[in-house]
PDB file of N, CA and C in Angstrom:
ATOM      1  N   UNK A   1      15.477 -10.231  -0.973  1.00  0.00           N
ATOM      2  CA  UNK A   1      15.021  -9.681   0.286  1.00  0.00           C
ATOM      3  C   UNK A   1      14.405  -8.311   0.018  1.00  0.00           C
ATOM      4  N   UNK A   2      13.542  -8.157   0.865  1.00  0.00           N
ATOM      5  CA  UNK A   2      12.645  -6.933   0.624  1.00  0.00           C
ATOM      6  C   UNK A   2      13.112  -5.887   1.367  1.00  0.00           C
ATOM      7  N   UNK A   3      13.327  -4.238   1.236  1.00  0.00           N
ATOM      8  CA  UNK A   3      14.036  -3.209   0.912  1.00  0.00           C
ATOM      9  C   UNK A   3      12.462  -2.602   2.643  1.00  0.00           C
ATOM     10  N   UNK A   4      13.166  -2.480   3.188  1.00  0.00           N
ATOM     11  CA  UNK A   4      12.422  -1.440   4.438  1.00  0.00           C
ATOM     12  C   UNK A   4      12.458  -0.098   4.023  1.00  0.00           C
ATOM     13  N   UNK A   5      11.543   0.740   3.515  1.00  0.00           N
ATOM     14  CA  UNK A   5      11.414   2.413   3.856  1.00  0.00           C
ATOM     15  C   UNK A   5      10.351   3.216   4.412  1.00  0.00           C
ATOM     16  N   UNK A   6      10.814   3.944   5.221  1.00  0.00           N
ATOM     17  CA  UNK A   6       9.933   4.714   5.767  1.00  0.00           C
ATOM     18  C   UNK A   6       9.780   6.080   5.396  1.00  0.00           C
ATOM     19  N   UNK A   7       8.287   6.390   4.601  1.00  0.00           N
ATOM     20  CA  UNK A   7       8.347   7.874   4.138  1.00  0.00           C
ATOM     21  C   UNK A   7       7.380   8.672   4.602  1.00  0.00           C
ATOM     22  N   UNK A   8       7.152   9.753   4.721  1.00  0.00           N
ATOM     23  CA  UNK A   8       6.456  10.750   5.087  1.00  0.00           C
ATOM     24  C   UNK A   8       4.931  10.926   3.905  1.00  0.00           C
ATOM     25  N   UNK A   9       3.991  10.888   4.323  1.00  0.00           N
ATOM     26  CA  UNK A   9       2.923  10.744   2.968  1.00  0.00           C
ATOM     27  C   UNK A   9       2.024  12.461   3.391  1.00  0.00           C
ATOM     28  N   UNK A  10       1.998  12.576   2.323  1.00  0.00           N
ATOM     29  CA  UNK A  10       1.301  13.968   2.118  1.00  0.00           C
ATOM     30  C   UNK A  10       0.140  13.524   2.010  1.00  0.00           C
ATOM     31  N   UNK A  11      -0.322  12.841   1.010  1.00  0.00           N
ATOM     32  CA  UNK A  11      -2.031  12.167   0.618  1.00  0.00           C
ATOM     33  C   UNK A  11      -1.698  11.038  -0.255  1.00  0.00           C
ATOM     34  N   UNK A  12      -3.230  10.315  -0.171  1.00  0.00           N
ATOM     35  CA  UNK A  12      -3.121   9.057  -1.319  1.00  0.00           C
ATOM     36  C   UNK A  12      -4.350   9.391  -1.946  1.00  0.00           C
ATOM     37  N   UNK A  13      -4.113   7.704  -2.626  1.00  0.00           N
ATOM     38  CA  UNK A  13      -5.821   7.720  -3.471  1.00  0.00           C
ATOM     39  C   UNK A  13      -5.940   6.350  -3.795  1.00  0.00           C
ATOM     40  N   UNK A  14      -6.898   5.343  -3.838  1.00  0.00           N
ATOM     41  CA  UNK A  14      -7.090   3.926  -3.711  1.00  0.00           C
ATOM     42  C   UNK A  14      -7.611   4.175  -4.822  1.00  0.00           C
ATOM     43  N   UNK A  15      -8.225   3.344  -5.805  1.00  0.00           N
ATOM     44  CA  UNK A  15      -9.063   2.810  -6.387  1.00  0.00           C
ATOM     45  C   UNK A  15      -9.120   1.287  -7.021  1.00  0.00           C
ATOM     46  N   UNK A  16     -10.074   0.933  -7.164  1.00  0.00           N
ATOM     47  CA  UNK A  16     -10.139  -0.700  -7.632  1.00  0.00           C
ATOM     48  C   UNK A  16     -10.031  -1.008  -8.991  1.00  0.00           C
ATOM     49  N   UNK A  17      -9.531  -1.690  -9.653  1.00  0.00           N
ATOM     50  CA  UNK A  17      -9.282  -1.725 -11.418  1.00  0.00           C
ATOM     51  C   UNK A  17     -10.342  -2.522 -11.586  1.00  0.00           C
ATOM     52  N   UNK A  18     -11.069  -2.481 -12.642  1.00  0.00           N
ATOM     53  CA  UNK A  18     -12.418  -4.188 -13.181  1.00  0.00           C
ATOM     54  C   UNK A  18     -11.261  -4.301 -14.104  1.00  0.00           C
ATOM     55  N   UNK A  19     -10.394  -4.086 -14.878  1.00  0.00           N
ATOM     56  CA  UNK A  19      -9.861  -4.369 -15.531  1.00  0.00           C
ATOM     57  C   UNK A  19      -8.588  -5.456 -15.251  1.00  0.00           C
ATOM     58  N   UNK A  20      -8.201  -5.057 -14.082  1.00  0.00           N
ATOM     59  CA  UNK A  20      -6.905  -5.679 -13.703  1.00  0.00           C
ATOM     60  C   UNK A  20      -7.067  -6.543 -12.222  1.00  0.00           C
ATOM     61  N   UNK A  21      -8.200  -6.225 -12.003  1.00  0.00           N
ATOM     62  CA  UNK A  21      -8.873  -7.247 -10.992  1.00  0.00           C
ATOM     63  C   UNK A  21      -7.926  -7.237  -9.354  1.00  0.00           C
ATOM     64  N   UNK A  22      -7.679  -5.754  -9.521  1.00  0.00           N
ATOM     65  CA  UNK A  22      -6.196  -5.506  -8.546  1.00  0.00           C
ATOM     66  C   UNK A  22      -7.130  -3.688  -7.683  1.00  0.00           C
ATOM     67  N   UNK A  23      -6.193  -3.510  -6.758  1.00  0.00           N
ATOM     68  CA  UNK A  23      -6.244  -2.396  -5.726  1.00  0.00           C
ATOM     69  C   UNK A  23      -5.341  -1.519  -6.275  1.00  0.00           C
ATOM     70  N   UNK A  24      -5.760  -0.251  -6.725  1.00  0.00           N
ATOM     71  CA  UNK A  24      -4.601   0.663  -6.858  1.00  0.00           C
ATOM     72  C   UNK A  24      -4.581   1.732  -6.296  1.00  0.00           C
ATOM     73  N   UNK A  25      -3.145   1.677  -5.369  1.00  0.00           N
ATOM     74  CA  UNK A  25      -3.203   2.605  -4.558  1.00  0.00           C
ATOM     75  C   UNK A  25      -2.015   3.916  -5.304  1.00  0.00           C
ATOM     76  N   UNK A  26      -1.939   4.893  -4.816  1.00  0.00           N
ATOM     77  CA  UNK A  26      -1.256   5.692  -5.203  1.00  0.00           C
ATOM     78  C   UNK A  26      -0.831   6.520  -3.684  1.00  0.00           C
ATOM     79  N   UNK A  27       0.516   6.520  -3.440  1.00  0.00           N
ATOM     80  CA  UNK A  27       1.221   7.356  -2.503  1.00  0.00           C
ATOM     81  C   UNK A  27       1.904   8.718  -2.949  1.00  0.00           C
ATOM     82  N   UNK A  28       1.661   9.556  -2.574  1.00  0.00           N
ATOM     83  CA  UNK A  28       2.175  11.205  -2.709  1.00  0.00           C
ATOM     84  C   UNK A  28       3.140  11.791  -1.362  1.00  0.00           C
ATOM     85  N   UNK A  29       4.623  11.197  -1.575  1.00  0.00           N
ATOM     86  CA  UNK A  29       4.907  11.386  -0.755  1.00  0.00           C
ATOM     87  C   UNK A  29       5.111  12.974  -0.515  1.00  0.00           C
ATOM     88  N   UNK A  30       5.778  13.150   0.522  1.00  0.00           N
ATOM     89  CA  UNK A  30       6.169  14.981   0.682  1.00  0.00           C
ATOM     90  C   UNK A  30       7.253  15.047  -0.342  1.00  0.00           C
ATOM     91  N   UNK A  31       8.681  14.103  -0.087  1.00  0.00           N
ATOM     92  CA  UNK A  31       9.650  14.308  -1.221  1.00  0.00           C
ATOM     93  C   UNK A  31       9.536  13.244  -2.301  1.00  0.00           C
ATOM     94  N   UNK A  32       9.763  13.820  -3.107  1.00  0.00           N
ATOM     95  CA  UNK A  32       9.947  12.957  -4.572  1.00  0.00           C
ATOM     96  C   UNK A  32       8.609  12.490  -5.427  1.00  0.00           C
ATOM     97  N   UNK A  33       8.835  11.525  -6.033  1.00  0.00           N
ATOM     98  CA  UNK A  33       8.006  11.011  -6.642  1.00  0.00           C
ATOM     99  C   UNK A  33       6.915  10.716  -6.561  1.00  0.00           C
ATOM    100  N   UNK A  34       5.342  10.334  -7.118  1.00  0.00           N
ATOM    101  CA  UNK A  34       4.085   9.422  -6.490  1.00  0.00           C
ATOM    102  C   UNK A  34       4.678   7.743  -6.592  1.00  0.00           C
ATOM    103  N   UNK A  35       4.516   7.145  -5.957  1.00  0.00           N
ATOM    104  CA  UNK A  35       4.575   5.395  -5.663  1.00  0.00           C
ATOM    105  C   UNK A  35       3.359   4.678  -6.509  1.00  0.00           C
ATOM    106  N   UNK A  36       3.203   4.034  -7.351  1.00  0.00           N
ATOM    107  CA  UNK A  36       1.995   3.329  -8.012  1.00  0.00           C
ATOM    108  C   UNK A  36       1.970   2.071  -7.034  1.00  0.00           C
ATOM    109  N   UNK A  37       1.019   1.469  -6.668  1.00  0.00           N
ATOM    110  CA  UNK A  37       1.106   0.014  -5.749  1.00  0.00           C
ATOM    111  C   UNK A  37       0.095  -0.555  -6.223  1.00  0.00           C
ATOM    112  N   UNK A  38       0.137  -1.635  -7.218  1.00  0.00           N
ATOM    113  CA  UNK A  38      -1.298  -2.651  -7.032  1.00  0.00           C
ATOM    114  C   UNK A  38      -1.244  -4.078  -6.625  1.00  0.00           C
ATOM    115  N   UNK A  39      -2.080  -4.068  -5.934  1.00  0.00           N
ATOM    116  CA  UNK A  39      -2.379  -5.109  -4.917  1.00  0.00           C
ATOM    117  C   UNK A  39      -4.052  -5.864  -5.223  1.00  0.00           C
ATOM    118  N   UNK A  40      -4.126  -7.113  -4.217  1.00  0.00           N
ATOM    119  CA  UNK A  40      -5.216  -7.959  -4.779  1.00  0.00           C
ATOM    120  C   UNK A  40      -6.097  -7.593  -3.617  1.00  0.00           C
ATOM    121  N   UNK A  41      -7.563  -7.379  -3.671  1.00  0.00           N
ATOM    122  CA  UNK A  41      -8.278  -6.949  -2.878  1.00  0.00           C
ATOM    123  C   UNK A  41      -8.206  -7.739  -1.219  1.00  0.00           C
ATOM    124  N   UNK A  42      -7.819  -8.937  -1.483  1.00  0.00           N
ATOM    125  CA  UNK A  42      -7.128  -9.073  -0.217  1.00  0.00           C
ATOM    126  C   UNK A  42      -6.306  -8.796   0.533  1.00  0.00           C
ATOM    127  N   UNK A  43      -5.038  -8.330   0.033  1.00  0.00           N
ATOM    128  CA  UNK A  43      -3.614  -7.532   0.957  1.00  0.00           C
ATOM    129  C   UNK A  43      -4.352  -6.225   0.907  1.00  0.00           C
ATOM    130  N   UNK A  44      -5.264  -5.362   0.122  1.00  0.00           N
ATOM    131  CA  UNK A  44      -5.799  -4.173   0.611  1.00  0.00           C
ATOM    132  C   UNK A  44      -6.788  -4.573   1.914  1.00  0.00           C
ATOM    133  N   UNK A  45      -7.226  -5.479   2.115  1.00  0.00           N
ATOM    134  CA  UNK A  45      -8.124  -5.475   3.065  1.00  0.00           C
ATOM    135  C   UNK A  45      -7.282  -5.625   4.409  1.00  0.00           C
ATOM    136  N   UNK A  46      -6.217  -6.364   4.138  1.00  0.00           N
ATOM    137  CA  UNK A  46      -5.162  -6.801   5.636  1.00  0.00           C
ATOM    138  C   UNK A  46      -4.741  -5.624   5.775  1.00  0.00           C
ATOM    139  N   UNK A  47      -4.073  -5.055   5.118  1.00  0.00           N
ATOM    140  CA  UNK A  47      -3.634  -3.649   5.150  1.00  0.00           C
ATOM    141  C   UNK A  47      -4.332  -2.638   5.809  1.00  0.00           C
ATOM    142  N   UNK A  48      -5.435  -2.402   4.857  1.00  0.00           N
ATOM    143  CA  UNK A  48      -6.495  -1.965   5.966  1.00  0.00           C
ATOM    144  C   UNK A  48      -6.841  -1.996   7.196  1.00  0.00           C
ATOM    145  N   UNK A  49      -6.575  -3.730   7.695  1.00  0.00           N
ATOM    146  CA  UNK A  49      -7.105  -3.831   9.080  1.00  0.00           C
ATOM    147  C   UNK A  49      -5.689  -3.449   9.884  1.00  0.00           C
ATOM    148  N   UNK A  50      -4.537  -3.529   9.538  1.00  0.00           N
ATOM    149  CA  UNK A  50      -3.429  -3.439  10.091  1.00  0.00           C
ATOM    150  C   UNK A  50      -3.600  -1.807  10.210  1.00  0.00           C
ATOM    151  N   UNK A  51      -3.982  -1.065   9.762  1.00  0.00           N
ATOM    152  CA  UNK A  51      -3.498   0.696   9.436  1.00  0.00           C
ATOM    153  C   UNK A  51      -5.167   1.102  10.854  1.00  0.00           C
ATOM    154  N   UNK A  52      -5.572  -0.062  10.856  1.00  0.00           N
ATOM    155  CA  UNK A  52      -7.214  -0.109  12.094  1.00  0.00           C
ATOM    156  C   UNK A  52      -6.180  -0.070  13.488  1.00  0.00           C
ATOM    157  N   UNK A  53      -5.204  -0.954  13.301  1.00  0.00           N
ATOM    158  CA  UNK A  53      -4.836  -1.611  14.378  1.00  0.00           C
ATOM    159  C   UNK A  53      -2.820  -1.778  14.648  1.00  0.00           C
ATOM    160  N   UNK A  54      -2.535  -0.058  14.749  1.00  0.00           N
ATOM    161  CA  UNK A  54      -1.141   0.154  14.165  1.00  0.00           C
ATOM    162  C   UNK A  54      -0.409  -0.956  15.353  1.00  0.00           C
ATOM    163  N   UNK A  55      -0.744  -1.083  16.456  1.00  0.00           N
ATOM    164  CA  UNK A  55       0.218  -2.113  17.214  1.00  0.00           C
ATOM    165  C   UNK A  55       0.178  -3.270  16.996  1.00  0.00           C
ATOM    166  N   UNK A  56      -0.159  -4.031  16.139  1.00  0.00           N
ATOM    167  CA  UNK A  56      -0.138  -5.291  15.378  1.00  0.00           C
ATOM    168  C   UNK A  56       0.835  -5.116  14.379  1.00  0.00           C
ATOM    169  N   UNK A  57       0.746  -4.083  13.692  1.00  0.00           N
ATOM    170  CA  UNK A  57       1.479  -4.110  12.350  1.00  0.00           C
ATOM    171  C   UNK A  57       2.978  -4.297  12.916  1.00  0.00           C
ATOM    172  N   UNK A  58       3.696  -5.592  12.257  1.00  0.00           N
ATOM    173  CA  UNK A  58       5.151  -5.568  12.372  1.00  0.00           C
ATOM    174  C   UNK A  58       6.323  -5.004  11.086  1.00  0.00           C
ATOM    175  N   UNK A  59       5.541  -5.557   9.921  1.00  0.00           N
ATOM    176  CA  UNK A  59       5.486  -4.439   8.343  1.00  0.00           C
ATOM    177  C   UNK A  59       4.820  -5.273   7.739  1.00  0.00           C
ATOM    178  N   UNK A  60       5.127  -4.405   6.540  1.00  0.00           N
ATOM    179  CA  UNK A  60       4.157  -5.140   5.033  1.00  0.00           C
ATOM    180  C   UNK A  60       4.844  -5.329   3.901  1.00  0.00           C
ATOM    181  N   UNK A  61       4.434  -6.139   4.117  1.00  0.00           N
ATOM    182  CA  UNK A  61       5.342  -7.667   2.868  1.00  0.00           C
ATOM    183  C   UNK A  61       5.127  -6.846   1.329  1.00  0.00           C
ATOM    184  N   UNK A  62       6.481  -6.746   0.843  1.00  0.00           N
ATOM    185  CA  UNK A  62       6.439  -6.099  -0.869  1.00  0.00           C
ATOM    186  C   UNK A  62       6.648  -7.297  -1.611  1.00  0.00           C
ATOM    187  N   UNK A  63       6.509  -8.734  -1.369  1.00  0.00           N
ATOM    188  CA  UNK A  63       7.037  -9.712  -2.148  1.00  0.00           C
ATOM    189  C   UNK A  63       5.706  -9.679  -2.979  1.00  0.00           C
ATOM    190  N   UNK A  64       5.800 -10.296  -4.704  1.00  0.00           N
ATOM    191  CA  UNK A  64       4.669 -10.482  -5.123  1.00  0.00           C
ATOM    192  C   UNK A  64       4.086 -11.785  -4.978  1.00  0.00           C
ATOM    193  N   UNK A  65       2.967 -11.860  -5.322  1.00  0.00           N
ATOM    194  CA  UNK A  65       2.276 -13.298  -5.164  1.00  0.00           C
ATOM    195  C   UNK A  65       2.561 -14.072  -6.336  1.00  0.00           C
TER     196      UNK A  65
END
C-alpha cells in the first residue's frame, strides 16, 4: 500500500531524460531532503492536467508500472 504525504515545496525542476525515456522531476522541499521522481511522459502529463484542475485531483498513485 502506498504511503500518503503531504509536504510543503519550496521549488522544483522537471526535465525529460533521452536516455531513460522517463520525466524527471525533482522536489525541494522547505524541510529536509530533494525527492528524485521519474515518471513516463504520460503520468507527467496526467499530473499536469490534475495540478490544471486541483478539484479533480483525489491523489497520485506512487505504485510503479
Amino acid at each position: 500500500m502506498s504511503e500518503k504525504k503531504v509536504i510543503a515545496v519550496k521549488d522544483w525542476n522537471c526535465a525529460m531524460s533521452d536516455e531513460l525515456g522517463r520525466v524527471a522531476l525533482m522536489i525541494n522541499p522547505t524541510d529536509g531532503e530533494p525527492i528524485l521522481v521519474l515518471m513516463t511522459i504520460f503520468q507527467a502529463a496526467r499530473m499536469g492536467r490534475e495540478l490544471q484542475s486541483p478539484k479533480r485531483v483525489s491523489s497520485i498513485s506512487t505504485k510503479r508500472a
